[in-house]
Protein backbone atom coordinates (compact mmCIF):
# COMPACT_ATOMS: atom_id res chain seq x y z
CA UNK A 1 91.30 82.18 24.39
CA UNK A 2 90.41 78.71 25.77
CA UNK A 3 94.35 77.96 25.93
CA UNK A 4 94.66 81.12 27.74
CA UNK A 5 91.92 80.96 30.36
CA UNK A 6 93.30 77.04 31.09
CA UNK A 7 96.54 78.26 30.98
CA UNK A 8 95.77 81.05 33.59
CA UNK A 9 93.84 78.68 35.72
CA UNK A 10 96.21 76.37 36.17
CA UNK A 11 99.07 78.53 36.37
CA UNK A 12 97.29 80.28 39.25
CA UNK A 13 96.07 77.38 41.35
CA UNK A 14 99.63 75.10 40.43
CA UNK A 15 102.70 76.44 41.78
CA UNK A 16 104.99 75.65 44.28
CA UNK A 17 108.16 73.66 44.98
CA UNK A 18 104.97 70.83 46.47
CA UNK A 19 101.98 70.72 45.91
CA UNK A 20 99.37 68.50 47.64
CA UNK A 21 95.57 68.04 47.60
CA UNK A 22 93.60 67.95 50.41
CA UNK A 23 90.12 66.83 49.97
CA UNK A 24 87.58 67.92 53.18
CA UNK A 25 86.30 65.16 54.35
CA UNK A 26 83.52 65.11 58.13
CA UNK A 27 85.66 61.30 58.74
CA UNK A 28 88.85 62.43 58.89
CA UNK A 29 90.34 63.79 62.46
CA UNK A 30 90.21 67.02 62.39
CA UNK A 31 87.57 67.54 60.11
CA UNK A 32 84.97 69.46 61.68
CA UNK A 33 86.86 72.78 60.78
CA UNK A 34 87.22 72.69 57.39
CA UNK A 35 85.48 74.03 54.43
CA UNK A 36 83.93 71.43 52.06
CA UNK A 37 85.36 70.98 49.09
CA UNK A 38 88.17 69.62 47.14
CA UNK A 39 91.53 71.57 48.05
CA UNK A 40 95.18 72.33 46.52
CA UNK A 41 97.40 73.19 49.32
CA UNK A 42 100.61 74.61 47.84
CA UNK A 43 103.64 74.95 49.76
CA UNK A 44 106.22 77.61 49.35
CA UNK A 45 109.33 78.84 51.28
CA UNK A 46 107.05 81.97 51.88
CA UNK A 47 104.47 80.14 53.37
CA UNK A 48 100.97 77.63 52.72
CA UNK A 49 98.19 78.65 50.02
CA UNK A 50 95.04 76.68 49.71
CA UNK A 51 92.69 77.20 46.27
CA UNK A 52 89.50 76.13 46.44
CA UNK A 53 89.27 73.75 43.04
CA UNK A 54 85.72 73.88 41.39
CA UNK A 55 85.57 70.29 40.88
CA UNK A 56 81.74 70.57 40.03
CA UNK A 57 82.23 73.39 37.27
CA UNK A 58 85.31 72.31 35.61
CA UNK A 59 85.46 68.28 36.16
CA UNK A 60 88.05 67.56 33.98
CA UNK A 61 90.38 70.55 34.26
CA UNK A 62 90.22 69.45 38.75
CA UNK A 63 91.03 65.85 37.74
CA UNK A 64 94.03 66.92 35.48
CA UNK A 65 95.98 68.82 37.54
CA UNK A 66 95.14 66.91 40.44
CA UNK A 67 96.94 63.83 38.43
CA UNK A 68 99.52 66.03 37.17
CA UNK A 69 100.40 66.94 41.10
CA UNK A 70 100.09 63.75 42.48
CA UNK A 71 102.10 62.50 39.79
CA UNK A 72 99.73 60.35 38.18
CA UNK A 73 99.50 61.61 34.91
CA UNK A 74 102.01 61.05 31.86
CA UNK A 75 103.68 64.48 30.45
CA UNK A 76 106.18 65.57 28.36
CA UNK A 77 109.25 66.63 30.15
CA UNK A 78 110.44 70.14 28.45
CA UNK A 79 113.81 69.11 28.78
CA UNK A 80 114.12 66.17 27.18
CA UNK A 81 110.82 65.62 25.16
CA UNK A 82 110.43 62.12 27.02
CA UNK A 83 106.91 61.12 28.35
CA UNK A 84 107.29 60.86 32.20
CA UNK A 85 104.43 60.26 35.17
CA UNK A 86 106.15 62.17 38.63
CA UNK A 87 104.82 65.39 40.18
CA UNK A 88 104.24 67.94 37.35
CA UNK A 89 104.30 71.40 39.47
CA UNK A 90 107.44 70.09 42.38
CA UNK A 91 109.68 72.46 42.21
CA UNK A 92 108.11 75.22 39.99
CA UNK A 93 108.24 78.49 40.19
CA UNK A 94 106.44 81.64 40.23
CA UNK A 95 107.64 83.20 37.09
CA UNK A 96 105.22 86.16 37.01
CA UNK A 97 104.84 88.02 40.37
CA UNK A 98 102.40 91.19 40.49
CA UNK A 99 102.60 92.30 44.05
CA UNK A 100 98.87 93.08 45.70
CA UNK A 101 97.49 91.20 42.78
CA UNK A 102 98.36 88.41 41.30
CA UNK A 103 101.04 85.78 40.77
CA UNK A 104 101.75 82.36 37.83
CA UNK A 105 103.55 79.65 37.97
CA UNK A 106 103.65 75.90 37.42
CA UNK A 107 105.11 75.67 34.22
CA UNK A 108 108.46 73.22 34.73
CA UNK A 109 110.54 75.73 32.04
CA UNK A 110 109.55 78.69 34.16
CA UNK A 111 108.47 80.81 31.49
CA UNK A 112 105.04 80.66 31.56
CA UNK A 113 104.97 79.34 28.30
CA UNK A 114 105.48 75.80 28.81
CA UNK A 115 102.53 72.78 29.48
CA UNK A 116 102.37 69.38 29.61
CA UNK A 117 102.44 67.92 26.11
CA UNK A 118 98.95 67.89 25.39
CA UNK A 119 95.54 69.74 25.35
CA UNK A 120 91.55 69.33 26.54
CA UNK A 121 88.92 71.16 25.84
CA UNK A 122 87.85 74.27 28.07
CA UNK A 123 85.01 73.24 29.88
CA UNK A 124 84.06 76.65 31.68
CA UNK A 125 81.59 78.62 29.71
CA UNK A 126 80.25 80.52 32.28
CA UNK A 127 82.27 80.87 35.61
CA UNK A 128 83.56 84.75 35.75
CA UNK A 129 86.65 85.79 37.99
CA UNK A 130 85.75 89.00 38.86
């Protein structure tokens, strides 16, 4: 269940042929309109989608796909079994697509069944998503 609910969670928020994080900071230009927060802003040739990231409820789960985007976290490349550090979700698809509802991606073989090598423990014990 906890690989499932991580699985889902990621696969929801990390998709997209780029993916970028845009933390909301009051010095930046441009600022003032923004929500607080910490940001993924995923870019896809049918437009922008920004996901809130509940960095204070899930602290580790933020921090690893934020490295995995950036690029600054070692995986294991499903096509070669090699241990690589580049942009985990560039180029991704969406491999499940429920119109109205829902859609999942981010997982480099496309089949929703893929991941990055390794595993954490699910911190989220009490957040709901209904």
């Amino acid at each position: 269940m906890n690989k499932f609910l991580i699985s889902c969670l990621t696969a929801f928020i990390a998709v997209a042929s780029a993916v970028s994080i845009a933390y909301a900071q009051t010095s930046q230009p441009g600022a003032s309109n923004r929500l607080p927060g910490v940001y993924a802003v995923i870019t896809t040739n049918m437009g922008t989608i920004a996901c809130k990231l509940f960095d204070k409820v899930a602290p580790l789960a933020v921090q690893n796909f934020i490295d995995l985007a950036e690029g600054t976290k070692e995986f294991t490349d499903p096509k070669n079994g090699n241990k690589v550090k580049r942009p985990y979700y560039d180029g991704t698809i969406f491999h499940r697509v429920i119109p109205g509802f829902m859609i999942q991606g981010g997982d480099p073989t496309g089949t929703g069944r893929g991941g990055p090598g390794y595993e954490f423990k699910d911190e989220i014990k009490s957040l709901k998503f209904n």
